[in-house]
PDB file of N, CA and C in Angstrom:
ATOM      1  N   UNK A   1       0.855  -1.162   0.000  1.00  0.00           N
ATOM      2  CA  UNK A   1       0.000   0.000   0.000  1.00  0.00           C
ATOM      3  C   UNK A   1       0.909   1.236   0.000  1.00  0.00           C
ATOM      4  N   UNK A   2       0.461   1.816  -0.986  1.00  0.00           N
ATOM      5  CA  UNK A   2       1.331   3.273  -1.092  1.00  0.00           C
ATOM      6  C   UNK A   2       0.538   4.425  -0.708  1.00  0.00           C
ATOM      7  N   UNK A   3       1.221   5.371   0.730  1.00  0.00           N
ATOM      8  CA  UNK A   3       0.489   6.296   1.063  1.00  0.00           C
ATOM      9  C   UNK A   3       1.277   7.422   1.024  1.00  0.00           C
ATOM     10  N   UNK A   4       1.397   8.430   0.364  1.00  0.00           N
ATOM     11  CA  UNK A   4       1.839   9.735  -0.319  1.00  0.00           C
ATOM     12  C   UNK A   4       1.164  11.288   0.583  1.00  0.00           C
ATOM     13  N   UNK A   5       1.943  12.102   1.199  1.00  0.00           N
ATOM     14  CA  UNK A   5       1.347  13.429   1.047  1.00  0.00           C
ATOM     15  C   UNK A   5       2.150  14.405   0.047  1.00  0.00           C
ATOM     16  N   UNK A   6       0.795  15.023  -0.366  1.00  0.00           N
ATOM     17  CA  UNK A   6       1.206  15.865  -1.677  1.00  0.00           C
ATOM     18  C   UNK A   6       0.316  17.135  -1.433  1.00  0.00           C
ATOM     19  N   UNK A   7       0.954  18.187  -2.325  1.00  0.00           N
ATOM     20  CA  UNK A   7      -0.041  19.402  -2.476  1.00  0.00           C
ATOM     21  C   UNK A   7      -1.643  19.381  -2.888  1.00  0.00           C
ATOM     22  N   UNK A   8      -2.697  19.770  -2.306  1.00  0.00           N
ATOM     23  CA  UNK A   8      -3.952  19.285  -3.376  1.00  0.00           C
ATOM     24  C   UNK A   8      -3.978  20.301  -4.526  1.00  0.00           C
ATOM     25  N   UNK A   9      -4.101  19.655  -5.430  1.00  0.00           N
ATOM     26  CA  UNK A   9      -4.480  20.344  -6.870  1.00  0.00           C
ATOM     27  C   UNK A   9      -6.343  19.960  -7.137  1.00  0.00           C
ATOM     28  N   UNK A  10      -6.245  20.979  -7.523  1.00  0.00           N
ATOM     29  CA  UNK A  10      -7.976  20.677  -8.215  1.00  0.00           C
ATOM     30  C   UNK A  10      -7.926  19.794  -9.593  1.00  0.00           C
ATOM     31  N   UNK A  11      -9.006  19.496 -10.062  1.00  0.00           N
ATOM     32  CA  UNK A  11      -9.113  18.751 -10.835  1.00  0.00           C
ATOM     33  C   UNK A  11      -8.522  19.296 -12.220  1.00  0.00           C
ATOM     34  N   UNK A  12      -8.637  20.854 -12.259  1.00  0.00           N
ATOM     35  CA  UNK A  12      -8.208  21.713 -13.384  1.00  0.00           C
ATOM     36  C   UNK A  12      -6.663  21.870 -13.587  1.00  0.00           C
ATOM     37  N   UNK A  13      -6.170  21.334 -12.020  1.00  0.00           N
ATOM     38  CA  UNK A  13      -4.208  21.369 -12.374  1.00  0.00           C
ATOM     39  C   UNK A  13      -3.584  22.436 -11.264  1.00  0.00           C
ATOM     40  N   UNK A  14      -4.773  23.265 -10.711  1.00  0.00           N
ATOM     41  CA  UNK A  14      -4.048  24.529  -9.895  1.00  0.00           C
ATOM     42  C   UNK A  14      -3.745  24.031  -8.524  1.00  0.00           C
ATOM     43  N   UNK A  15      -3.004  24.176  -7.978  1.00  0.00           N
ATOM     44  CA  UNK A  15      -1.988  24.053  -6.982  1.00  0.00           C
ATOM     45  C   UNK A  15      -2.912  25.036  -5.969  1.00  0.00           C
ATOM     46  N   UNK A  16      -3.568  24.210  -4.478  1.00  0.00           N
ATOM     47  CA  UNK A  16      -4.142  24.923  -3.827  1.00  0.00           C
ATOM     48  C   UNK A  16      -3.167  25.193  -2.472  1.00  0.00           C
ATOM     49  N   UNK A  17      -3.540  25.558  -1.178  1.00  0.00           N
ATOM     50  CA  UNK A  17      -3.036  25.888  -0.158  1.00  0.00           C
ATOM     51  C   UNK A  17      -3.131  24.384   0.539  1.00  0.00           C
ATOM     52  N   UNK A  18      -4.189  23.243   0.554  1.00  0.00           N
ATOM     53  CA  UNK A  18      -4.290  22.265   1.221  1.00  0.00           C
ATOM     54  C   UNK A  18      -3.574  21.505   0.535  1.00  0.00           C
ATOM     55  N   UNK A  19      -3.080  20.030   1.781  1.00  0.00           N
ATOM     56  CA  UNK A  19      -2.755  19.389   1.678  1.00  0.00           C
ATOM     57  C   UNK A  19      -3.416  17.658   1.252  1.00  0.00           C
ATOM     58  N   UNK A  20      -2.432  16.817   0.159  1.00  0.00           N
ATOM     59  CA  UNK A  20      -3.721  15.626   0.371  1.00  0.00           C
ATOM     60  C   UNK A  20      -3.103  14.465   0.742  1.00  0.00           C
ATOM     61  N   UNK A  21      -4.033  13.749   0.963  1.00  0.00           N
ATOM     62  CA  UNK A  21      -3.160  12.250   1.395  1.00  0.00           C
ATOM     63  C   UNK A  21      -4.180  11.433   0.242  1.00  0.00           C
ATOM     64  N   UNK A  22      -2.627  10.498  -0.590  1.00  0.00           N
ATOM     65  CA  UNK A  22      -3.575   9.364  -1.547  1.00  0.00           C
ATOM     66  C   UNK A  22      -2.952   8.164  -1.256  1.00  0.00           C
ATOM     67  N   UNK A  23      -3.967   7.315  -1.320  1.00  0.00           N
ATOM     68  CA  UNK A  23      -3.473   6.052  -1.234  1.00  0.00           C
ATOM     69  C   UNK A  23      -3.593   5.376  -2.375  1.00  0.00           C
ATOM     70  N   UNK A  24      -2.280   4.437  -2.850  1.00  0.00           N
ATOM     71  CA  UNK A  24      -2.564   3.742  -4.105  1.00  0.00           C
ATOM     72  C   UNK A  24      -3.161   4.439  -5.593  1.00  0.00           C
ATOM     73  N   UNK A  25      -2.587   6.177  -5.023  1.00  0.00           N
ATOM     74  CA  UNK A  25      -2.853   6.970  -6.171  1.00  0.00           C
ATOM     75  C   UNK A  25      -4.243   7.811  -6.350  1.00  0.00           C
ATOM     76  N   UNK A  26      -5.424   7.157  -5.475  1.00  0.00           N
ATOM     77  CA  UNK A  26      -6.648   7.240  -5.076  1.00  0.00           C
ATOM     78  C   UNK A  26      -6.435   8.546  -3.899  1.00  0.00           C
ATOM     79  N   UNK A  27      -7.747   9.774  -3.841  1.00  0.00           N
ATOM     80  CA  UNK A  27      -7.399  10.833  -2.789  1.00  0.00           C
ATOM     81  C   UNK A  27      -8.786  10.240  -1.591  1.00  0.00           C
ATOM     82  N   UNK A  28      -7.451  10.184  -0.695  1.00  0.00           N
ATOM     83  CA  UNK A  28      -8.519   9.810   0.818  1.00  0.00           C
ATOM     84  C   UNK A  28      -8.583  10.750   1.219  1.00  0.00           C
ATOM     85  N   UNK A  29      -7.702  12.131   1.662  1.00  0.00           N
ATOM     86  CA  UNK A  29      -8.458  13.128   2.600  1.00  0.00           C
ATOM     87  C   UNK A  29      -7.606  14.390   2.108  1.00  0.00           C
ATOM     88  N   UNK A  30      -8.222  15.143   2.596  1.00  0.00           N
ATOM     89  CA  UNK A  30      -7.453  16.693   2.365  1.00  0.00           C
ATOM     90  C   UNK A  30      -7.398  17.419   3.252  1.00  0.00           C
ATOM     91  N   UNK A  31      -6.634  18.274   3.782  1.00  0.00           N
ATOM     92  CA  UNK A  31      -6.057  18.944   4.847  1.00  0.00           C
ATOM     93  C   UNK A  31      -5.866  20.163   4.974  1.00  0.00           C
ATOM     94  N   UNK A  32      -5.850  21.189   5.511  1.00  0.00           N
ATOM     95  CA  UNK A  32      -5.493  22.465   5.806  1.00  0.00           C
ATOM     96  C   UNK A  32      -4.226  22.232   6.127  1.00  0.00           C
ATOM     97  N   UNK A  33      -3.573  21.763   6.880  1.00  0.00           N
ATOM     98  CA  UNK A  33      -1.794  21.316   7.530  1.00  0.00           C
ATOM     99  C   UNK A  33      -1.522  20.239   7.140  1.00  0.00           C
ATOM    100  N   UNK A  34       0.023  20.811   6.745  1.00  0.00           N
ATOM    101  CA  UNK A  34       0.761  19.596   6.539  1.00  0.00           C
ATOM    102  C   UNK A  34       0.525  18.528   7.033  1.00  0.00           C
ATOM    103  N   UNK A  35       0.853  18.804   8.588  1.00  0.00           N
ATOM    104  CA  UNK A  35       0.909  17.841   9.549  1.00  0.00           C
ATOM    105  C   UNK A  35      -0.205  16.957   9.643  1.00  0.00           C
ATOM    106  N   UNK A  36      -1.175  17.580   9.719  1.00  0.00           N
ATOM    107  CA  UNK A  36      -3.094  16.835   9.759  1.00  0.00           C
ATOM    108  C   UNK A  36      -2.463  15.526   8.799  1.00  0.00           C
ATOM    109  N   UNK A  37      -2.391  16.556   7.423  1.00  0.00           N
ATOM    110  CA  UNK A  37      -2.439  14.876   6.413  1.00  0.00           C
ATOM    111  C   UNK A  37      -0.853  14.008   6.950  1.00  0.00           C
ATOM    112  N   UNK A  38      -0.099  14.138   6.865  1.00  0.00           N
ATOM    113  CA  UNK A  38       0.820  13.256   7.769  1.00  0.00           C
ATOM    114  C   UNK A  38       0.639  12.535   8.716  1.00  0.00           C
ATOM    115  N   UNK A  39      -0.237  12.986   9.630  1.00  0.00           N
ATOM    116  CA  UNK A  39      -1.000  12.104  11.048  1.00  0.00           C
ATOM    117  C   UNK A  39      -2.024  11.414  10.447  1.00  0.00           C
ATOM    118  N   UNK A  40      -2.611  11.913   9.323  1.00  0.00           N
ATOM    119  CA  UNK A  40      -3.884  10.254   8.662  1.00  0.00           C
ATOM    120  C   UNK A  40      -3.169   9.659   8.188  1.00  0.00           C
ATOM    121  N   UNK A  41      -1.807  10.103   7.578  1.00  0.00           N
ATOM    122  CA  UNK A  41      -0.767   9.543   6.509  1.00  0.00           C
ATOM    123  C   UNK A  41      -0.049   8.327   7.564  1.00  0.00           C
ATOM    124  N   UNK A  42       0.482   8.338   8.378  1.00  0.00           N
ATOM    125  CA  UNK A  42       1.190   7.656   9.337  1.00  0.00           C
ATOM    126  C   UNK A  42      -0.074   6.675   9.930  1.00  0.00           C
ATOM    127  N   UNK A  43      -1.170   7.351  10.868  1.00  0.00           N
ATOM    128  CA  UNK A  43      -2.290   6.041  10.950  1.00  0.00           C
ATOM    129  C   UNK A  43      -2.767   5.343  10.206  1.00  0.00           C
ATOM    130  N   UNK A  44      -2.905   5.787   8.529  1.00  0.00           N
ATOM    131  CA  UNK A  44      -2.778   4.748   7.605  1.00  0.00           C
ATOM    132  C   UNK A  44      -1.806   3.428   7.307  1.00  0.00           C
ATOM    133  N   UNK A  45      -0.738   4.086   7.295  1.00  0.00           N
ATOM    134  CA  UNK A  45       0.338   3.174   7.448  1.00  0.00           C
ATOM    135  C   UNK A  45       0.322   1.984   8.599  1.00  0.00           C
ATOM    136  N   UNK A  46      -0.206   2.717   9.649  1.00  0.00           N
ATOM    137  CA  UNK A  46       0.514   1.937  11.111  1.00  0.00           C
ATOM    138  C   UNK A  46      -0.720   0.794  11.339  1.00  0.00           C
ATOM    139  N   UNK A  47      -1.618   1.075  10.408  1.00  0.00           N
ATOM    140  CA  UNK A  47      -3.000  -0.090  10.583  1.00  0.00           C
ATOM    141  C   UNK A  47      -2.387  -1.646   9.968  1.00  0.00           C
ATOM    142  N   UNK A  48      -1.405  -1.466   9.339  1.00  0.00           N
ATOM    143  CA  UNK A  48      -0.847  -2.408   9.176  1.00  0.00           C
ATOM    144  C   UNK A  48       0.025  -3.560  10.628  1.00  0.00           C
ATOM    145  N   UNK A  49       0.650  -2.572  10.965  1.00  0.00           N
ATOM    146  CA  UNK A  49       1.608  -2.876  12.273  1.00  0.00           C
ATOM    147  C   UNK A  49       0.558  -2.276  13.207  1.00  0.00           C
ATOM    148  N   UNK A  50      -0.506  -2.007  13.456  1.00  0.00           N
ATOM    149  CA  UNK A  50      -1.019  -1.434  14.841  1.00  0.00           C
ATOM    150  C   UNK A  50      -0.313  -2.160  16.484  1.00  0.00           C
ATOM    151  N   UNK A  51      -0.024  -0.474  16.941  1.00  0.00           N
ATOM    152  CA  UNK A  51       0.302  -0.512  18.570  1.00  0.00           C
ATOM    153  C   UNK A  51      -0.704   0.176  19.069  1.00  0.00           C
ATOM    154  N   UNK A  52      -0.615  -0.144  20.555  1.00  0.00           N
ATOM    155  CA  UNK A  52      -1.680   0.571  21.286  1.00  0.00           C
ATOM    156  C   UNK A  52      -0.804   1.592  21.448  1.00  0.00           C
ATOM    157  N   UNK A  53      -1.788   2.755  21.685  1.00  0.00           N
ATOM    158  CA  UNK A  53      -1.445   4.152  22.134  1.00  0.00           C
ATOM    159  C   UNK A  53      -1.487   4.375  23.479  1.00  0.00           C
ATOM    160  N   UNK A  54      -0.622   5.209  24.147  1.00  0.00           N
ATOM    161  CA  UNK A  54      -0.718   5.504  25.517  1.00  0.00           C
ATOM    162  C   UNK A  54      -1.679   6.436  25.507  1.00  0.00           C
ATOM    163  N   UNK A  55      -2.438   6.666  26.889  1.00  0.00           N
ATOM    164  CA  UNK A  55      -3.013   7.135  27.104  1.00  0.00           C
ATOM    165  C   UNK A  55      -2.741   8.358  27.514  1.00  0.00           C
ATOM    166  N   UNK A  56      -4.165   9.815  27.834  1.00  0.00           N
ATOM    167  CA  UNK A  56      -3.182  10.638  27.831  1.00  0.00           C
ATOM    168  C   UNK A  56      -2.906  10.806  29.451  1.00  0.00           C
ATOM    169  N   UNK A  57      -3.323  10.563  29.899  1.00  0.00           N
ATOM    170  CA  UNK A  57      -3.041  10.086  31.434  1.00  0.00           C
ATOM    171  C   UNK A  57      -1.632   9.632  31.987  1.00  0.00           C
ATOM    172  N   UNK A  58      -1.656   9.081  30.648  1.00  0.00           N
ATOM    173  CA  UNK A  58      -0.023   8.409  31.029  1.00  0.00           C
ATOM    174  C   UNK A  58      -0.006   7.176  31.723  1.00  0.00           C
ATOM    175  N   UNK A  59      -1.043   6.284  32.754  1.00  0.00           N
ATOM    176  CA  UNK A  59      -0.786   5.396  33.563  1.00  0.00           C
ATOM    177  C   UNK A  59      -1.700   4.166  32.658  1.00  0.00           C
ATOM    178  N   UNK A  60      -2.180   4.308  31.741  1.00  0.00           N
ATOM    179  CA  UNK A  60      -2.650   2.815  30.991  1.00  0.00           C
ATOM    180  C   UNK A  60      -3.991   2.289  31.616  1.00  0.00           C
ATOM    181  N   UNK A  61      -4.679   2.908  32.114  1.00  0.00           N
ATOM    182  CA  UNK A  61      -6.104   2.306  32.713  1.00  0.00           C
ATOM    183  C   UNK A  61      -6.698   1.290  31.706  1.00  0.00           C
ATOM    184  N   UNK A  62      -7.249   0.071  32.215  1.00  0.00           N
ATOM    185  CA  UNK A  62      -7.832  -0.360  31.039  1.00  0.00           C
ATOM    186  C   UNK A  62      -9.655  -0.238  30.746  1.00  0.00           C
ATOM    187  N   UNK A  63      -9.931   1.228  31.371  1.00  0.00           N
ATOM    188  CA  UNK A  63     -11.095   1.424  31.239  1.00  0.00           C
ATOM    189  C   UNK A  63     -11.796   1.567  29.793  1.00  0.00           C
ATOM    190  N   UNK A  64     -13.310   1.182  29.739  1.00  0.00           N
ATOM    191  CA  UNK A  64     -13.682   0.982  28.334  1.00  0.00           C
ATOM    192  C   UNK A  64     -13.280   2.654  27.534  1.00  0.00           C
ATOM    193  N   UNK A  65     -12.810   2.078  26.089  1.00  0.00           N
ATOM    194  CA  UNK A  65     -12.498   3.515  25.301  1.00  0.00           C
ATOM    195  C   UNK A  65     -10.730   3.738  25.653  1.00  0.00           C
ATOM    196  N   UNK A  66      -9.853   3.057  26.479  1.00  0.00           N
ATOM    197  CA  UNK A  66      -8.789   3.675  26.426  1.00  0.00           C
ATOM    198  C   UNK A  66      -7.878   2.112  26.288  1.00  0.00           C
ATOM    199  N   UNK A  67      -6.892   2.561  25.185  1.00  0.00           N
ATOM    200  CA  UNK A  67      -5.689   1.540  24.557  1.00  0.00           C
ATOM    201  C   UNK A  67      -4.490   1.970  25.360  1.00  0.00           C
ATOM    202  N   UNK A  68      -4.105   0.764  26.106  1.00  0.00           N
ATOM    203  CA  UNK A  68      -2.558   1.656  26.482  1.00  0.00           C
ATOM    204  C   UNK A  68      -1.555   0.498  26.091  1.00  0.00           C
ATOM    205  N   UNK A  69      -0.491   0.801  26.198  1.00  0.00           N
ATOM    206  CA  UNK A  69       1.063   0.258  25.857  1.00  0.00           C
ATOM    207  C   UNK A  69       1.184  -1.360  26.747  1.00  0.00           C
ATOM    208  N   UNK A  70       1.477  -2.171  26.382  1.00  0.00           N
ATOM    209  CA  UNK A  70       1.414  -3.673  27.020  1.00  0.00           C
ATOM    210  C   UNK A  70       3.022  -3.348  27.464  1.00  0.00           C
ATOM    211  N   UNK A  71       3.494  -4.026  28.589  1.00  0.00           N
ATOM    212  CA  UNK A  71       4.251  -3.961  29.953  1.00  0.00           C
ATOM    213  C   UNK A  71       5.524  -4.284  29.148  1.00  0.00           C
ATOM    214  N   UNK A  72       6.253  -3.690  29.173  1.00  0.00           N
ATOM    215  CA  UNK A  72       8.018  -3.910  28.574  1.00  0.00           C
ATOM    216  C   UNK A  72       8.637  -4.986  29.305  1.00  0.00           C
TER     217      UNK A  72
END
């Protein structure tokens, strides 16, 4: 799976201010910030390899709705 961020262009060729993310050449989302499409760009990717995320708590509760980091 190939996931790309690029400038969005309109369909006419012009080079806008947003950003896009395509996959496999196909446009999944568009962005105001770089970064935005980079962070769908990277969770795209990482659905492959998925880790749990820490929480923002920091201590890993395993209450319903929160993923935390399994014990090193």
């Amino acid at each position: 799976m190939k996931v790309e961020v690029t400038r969005y262009r309109k369909p006419d060729g012009y080079a806008t201010r947003f950003w896009s993310v395509m996959v496999n050449g196909e446009l999944l989302a568009v962005t105001v910030y770089r970064k935005g499409a980079e962070a769908v760009a990277l969770t795209i990717d990482g659905l492959n390899g998925a880790r749990p995320v820490m929480t923002r708590d920091g201590q890993g509760d395993t209450a319903p709705g929160k993923v935390t980091h399994p014990e090193a």
